[in-house]
PDB file of N, CA and C in Angstrom:
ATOM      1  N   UNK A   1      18.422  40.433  32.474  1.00  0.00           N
ATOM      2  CA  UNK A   1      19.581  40.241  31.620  1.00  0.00           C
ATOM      3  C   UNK A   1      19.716  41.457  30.714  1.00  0.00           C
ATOM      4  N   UNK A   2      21.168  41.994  30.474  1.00  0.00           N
ATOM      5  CA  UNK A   2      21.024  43.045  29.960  1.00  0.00           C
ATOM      6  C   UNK A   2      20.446  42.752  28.045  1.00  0.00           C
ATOM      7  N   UNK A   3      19.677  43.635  27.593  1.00  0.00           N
ATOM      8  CA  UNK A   3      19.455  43.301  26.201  1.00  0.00           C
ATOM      9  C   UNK A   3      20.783  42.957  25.272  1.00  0.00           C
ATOM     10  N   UNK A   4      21.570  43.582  25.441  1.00  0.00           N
ATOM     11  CA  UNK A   4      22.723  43.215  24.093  1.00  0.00           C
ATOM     12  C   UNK A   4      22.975  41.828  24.134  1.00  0.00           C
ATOM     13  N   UNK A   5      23.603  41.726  25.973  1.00  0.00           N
ATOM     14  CA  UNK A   5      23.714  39.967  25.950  1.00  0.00           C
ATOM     15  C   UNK A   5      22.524  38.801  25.173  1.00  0.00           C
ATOM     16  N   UNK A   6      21.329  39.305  25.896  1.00  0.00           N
ATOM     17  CA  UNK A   6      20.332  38.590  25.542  1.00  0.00           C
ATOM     18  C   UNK A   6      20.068  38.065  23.760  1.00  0.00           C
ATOM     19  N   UNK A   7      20.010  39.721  22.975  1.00  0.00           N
ATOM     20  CA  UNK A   7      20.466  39.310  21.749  1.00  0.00           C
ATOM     21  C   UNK A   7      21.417  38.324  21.215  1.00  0.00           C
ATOM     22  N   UNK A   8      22.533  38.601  21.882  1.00  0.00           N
ATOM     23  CA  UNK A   8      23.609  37.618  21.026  1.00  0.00           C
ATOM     24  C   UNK A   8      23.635  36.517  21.593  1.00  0.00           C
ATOM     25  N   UNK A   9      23.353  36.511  22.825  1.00  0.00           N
ATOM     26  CA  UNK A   9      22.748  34.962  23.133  1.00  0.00           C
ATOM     27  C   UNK A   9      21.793  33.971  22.395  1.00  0.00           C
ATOM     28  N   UNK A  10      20.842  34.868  21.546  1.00  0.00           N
ATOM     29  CA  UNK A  10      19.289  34.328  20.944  1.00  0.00           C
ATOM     30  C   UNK A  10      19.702  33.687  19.782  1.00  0.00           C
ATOM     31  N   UNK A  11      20.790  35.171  19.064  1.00  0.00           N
ATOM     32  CA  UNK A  11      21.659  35.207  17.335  1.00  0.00           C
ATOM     33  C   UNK A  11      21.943  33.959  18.013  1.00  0.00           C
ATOM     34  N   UNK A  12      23.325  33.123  18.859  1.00  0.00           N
ATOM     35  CA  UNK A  12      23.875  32.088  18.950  1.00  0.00           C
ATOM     36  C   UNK A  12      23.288  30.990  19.059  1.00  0.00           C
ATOM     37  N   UNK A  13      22.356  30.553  19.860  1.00  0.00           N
ATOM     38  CA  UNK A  13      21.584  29.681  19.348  1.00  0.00           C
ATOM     39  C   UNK A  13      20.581  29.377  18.369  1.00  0.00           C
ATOM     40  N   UNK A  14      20.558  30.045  17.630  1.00  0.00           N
ATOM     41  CA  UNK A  14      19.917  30.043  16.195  1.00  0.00           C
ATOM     42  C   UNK A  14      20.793  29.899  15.226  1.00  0.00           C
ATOM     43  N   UNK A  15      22.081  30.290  15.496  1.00  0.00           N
ATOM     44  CA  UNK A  15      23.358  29.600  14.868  1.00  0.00           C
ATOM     45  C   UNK A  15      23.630  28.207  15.078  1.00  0.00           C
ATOM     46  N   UNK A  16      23.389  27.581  16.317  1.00  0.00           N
ATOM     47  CA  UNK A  16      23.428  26.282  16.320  1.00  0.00           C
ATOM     48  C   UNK A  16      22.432  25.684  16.375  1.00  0.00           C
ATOM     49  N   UNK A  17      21.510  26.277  15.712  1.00  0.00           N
ATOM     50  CA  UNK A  17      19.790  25.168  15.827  1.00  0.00           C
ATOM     51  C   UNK A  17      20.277  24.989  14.216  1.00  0.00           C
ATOM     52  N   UNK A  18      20.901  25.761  13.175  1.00  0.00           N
ATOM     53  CA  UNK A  18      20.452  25.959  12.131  1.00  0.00           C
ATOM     54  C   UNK A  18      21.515  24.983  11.737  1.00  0.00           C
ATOM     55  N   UNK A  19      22.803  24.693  12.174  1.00  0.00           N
ATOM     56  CA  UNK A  19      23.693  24.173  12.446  1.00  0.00           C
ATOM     57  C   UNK A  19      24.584  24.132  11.132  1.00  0.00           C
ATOM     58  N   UNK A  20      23.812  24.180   9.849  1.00  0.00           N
ATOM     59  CA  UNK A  20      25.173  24.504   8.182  1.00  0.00           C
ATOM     60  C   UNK A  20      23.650  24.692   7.272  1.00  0.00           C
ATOM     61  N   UNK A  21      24.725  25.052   6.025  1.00  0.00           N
ATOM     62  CA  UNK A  21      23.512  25.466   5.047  1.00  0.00           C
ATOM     63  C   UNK A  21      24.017  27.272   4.992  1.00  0.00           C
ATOM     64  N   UNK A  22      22.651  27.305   4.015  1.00  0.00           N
ATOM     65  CA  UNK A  22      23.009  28.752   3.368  1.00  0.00           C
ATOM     66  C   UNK A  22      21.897  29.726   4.749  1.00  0.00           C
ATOM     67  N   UNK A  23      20.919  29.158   5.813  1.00  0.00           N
ATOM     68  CA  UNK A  23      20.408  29.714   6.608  1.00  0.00           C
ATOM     69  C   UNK A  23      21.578  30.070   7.681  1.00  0.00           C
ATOM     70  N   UNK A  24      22.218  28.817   7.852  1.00  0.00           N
ATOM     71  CA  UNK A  24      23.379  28.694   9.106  1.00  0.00           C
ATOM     72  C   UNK A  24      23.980  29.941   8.928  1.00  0.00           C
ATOM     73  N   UNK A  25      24.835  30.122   7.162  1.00  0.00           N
ATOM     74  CA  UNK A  25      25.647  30.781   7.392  1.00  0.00           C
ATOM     75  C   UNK A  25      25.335  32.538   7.752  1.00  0.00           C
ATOM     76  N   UNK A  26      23.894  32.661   6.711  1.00  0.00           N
ATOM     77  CA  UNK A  26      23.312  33.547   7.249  1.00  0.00           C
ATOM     78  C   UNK A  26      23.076  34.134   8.871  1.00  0.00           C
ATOM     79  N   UNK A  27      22.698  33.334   9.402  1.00  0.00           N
ATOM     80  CA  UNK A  27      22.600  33.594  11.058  1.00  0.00           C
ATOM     81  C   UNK A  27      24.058  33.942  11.384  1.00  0.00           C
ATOM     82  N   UNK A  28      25.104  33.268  10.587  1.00  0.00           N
ATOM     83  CA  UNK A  28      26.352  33.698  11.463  1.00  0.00           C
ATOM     84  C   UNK A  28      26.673  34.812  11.603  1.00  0.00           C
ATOM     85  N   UNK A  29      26.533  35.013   9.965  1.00  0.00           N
ATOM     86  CA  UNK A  29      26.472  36.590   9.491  1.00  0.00           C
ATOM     87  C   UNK A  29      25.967  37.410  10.275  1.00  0.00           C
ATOM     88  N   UNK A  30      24.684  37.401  10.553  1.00  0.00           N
ATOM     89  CA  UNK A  30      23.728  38.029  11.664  1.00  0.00           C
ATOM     90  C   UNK A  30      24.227  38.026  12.980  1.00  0.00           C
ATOM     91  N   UNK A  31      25.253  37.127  13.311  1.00  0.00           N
ATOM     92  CA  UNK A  31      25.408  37.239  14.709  1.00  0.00           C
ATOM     93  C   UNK A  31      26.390  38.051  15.413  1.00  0.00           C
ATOM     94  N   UNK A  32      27.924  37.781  13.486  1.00  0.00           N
ATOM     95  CA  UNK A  32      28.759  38.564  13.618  1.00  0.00           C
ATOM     96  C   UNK A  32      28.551  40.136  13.591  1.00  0.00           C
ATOM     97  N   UNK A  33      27.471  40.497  13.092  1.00  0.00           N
ATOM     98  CA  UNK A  33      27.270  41.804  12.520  1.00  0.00           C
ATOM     99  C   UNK A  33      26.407  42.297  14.376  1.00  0.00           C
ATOM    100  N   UNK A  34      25.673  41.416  14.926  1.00  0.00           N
ATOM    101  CA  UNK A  34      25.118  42.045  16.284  1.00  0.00           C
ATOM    102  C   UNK A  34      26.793  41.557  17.389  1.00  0.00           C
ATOM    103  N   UNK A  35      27.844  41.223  17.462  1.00  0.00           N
ATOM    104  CA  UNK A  35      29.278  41.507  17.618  1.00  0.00           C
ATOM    105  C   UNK A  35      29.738  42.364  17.525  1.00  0.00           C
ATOM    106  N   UNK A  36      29.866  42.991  16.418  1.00  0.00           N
ATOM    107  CA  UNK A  36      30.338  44.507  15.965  1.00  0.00           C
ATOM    108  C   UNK A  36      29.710  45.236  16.743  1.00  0.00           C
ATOM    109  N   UNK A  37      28.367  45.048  16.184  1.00  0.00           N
ATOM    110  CA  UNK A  37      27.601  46.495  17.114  1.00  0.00           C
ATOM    111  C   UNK A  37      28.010  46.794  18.411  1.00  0.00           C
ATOM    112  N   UNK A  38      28.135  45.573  19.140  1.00  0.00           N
ATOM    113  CA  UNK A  38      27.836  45.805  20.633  1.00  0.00           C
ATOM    114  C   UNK A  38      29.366  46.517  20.948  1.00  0.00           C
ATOM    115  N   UNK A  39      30.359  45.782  20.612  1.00  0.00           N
ATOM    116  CA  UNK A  39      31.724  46.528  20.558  1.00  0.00           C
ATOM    117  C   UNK A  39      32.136  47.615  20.455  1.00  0.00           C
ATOM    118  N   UNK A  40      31.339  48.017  19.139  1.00  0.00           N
ATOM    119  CA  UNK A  40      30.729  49.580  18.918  1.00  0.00           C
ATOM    120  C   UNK A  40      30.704  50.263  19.636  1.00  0.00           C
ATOM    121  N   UNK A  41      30.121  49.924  20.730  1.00  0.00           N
ATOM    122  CA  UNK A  41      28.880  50.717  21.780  1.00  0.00           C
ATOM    123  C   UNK A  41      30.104  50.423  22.794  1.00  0.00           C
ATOM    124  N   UNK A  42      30.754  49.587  22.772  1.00  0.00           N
ATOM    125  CA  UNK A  42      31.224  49.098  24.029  1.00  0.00           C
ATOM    126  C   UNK A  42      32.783  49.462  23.763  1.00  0.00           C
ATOM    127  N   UNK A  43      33.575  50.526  23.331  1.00  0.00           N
ATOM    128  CA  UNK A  43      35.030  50.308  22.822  1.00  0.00           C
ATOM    129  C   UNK A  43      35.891  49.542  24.026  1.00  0.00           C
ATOM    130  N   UNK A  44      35.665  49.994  25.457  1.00  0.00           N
ATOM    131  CA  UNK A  44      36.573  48.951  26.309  1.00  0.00           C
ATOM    132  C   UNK A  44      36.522  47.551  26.347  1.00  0.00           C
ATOM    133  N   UNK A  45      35.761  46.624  25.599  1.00  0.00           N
ATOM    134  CA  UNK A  45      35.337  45.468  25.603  1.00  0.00           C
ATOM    135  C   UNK A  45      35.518  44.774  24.706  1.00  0.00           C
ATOM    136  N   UNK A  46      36.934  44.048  25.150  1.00  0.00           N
ATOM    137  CA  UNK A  46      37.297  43.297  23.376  1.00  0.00           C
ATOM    138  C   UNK A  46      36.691  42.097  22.914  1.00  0.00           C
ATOM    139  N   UNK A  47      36.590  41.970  22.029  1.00  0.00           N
ATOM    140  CA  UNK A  47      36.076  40.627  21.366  1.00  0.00           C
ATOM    141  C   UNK A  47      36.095  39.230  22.235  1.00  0.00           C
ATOM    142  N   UNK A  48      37.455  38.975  22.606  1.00  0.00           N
ATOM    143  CA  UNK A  48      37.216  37.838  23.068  1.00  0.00           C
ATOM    144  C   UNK A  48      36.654  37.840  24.520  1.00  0.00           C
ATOM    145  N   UNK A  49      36.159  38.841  25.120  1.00  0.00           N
ATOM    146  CA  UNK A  49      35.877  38.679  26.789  1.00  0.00           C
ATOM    147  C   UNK A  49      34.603  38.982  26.377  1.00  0.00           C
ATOM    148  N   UNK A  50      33.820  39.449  25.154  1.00  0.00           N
ATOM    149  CA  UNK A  50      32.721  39.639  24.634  1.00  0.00           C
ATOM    150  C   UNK A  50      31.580  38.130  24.170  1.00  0.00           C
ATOM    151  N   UNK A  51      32.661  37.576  23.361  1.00  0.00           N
ATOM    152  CA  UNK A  51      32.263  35.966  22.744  1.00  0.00           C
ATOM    153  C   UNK A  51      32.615  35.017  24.214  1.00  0.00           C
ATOM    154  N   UNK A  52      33.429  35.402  25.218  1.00  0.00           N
ATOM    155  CA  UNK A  52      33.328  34.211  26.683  1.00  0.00           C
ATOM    156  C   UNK A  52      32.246  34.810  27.326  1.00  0.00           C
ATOM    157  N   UNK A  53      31.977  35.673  27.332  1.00  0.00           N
ATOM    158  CA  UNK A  53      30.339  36.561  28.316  1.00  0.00           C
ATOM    159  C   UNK A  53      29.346  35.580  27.597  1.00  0.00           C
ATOM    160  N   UNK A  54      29.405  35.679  26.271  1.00  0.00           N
ATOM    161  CA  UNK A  54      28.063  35.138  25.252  1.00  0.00           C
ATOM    162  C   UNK A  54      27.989  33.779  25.645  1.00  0.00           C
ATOM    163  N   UNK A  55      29.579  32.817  25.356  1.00  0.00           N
ATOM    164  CA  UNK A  55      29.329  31.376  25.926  1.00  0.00           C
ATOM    165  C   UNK A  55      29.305  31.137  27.148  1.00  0.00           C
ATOM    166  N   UNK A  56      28.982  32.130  28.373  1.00  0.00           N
ATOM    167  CA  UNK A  56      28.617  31.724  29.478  1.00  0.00           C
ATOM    168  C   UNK A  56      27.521  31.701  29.381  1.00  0.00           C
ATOM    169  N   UNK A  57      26.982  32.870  29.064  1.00  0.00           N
ATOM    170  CA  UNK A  57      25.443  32.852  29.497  1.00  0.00           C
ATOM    171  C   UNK A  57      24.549  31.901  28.944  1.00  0.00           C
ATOM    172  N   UNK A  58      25.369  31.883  27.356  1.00  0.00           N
ATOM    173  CA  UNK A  58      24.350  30.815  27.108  1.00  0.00           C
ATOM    174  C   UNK A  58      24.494  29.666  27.668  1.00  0.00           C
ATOM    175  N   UNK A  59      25.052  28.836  28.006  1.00  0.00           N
ATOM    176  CA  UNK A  59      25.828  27.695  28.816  1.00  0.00           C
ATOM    177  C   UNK A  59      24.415  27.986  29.738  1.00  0.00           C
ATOM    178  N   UNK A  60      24.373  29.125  30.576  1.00  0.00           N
ATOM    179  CA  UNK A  60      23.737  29.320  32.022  1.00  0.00           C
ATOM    180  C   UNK A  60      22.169  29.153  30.953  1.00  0.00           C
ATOM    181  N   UNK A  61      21.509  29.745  30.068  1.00  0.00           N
ATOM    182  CA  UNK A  61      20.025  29.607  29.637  1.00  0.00           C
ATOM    183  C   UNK A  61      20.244  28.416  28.728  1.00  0.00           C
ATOM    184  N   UNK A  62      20.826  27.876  28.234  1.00  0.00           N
ATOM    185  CA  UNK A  62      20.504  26.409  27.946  1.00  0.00           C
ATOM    186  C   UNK A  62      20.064  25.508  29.057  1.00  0.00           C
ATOM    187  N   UNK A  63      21.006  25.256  30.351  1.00  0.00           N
ATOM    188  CA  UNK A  63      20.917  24.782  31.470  1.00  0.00           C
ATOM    189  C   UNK A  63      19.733  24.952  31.864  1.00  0.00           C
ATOM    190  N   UNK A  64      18.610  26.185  32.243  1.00  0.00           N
ATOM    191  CA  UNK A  64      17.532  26.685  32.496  1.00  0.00           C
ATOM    192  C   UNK A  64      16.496  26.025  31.558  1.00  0.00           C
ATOM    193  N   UNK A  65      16.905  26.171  30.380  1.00  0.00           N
ATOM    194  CA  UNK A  65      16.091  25.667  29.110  1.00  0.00           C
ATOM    195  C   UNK A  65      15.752  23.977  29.508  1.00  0.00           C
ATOM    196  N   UNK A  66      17.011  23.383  29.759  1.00  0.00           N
ATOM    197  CA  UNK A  66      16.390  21.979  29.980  1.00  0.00           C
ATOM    198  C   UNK A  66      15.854  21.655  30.972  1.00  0.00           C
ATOM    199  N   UNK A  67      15.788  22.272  32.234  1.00  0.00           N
ATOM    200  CA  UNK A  67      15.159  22.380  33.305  1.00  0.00           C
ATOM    201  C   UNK A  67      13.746  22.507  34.054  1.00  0.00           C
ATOM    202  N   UNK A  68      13.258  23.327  32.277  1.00  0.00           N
ATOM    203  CA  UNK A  68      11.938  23.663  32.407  1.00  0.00           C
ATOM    204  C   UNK A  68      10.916  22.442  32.293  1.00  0.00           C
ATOM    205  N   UNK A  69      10.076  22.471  33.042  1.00  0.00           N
ATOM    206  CA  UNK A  69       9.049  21.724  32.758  1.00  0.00           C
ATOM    207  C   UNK A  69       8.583  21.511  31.352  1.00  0.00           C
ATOM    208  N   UNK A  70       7.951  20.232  31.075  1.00  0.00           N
ATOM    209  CA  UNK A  70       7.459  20.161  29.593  1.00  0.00           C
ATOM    210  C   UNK A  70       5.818  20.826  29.798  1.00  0.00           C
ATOM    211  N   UNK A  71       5.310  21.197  28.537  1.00  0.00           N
ATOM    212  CA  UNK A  71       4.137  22.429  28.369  1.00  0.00           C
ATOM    213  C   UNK A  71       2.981  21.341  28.401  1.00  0.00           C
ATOM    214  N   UNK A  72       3.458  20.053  28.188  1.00  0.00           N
ATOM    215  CA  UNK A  72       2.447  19.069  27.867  1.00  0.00           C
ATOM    216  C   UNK A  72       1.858  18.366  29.190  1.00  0.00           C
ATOM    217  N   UNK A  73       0.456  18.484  29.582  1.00  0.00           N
ATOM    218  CA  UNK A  73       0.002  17.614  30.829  1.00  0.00           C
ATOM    219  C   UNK A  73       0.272  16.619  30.884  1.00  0.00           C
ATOM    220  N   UNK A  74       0.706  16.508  32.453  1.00  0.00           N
ATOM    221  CA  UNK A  74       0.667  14.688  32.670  1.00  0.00           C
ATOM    222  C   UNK A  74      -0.673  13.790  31.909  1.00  0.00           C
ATOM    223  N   UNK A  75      -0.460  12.559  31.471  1.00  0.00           N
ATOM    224  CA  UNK A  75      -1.254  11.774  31.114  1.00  0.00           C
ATOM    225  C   UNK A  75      -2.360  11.085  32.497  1.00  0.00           C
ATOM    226  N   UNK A  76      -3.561  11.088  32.538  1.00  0.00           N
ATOM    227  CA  UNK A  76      -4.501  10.900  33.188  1.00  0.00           C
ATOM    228  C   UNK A  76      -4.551   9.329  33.266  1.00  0.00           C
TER     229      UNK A  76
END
């Protein structure tokens, strides 16, 4: 996965783990500000085909996320 995605994929769900509050809004902050950057870097790539890339993927590693096995052994 390329890193930028990966980042703002990570920022976004830490935006919605944190979900309100003065942390929430912080992370948003943080997420908007790794937005900019990448745009930055990226001038052909507008915002909104930027934030539908982000809610795919994450969509696609949440999906993965619940998929995974639990870390905890079966009970004997």
């Amino acid at each position: 996965m390329n890193p930028d995605l990966e980042a703002l994929l990570l920022a976004l769900e830490a935006v919605i783990q944190a979900r309100r509050g003065q942390e929430a809004d912080a992370l948003e902050a943080a997420f908007q500000a790794k937005i900019e950057a990448v745009l930055a870097r990226f001038p052909g790539v507008t915002r909104e085909r930027l934030i539908q890339a982000v809610d795919f993927a994450h969509k696609q590693w949440r999906h993965a996320q619940d998929k995974k096995p639990s870390s905890m052994p079966p009970r004997a």
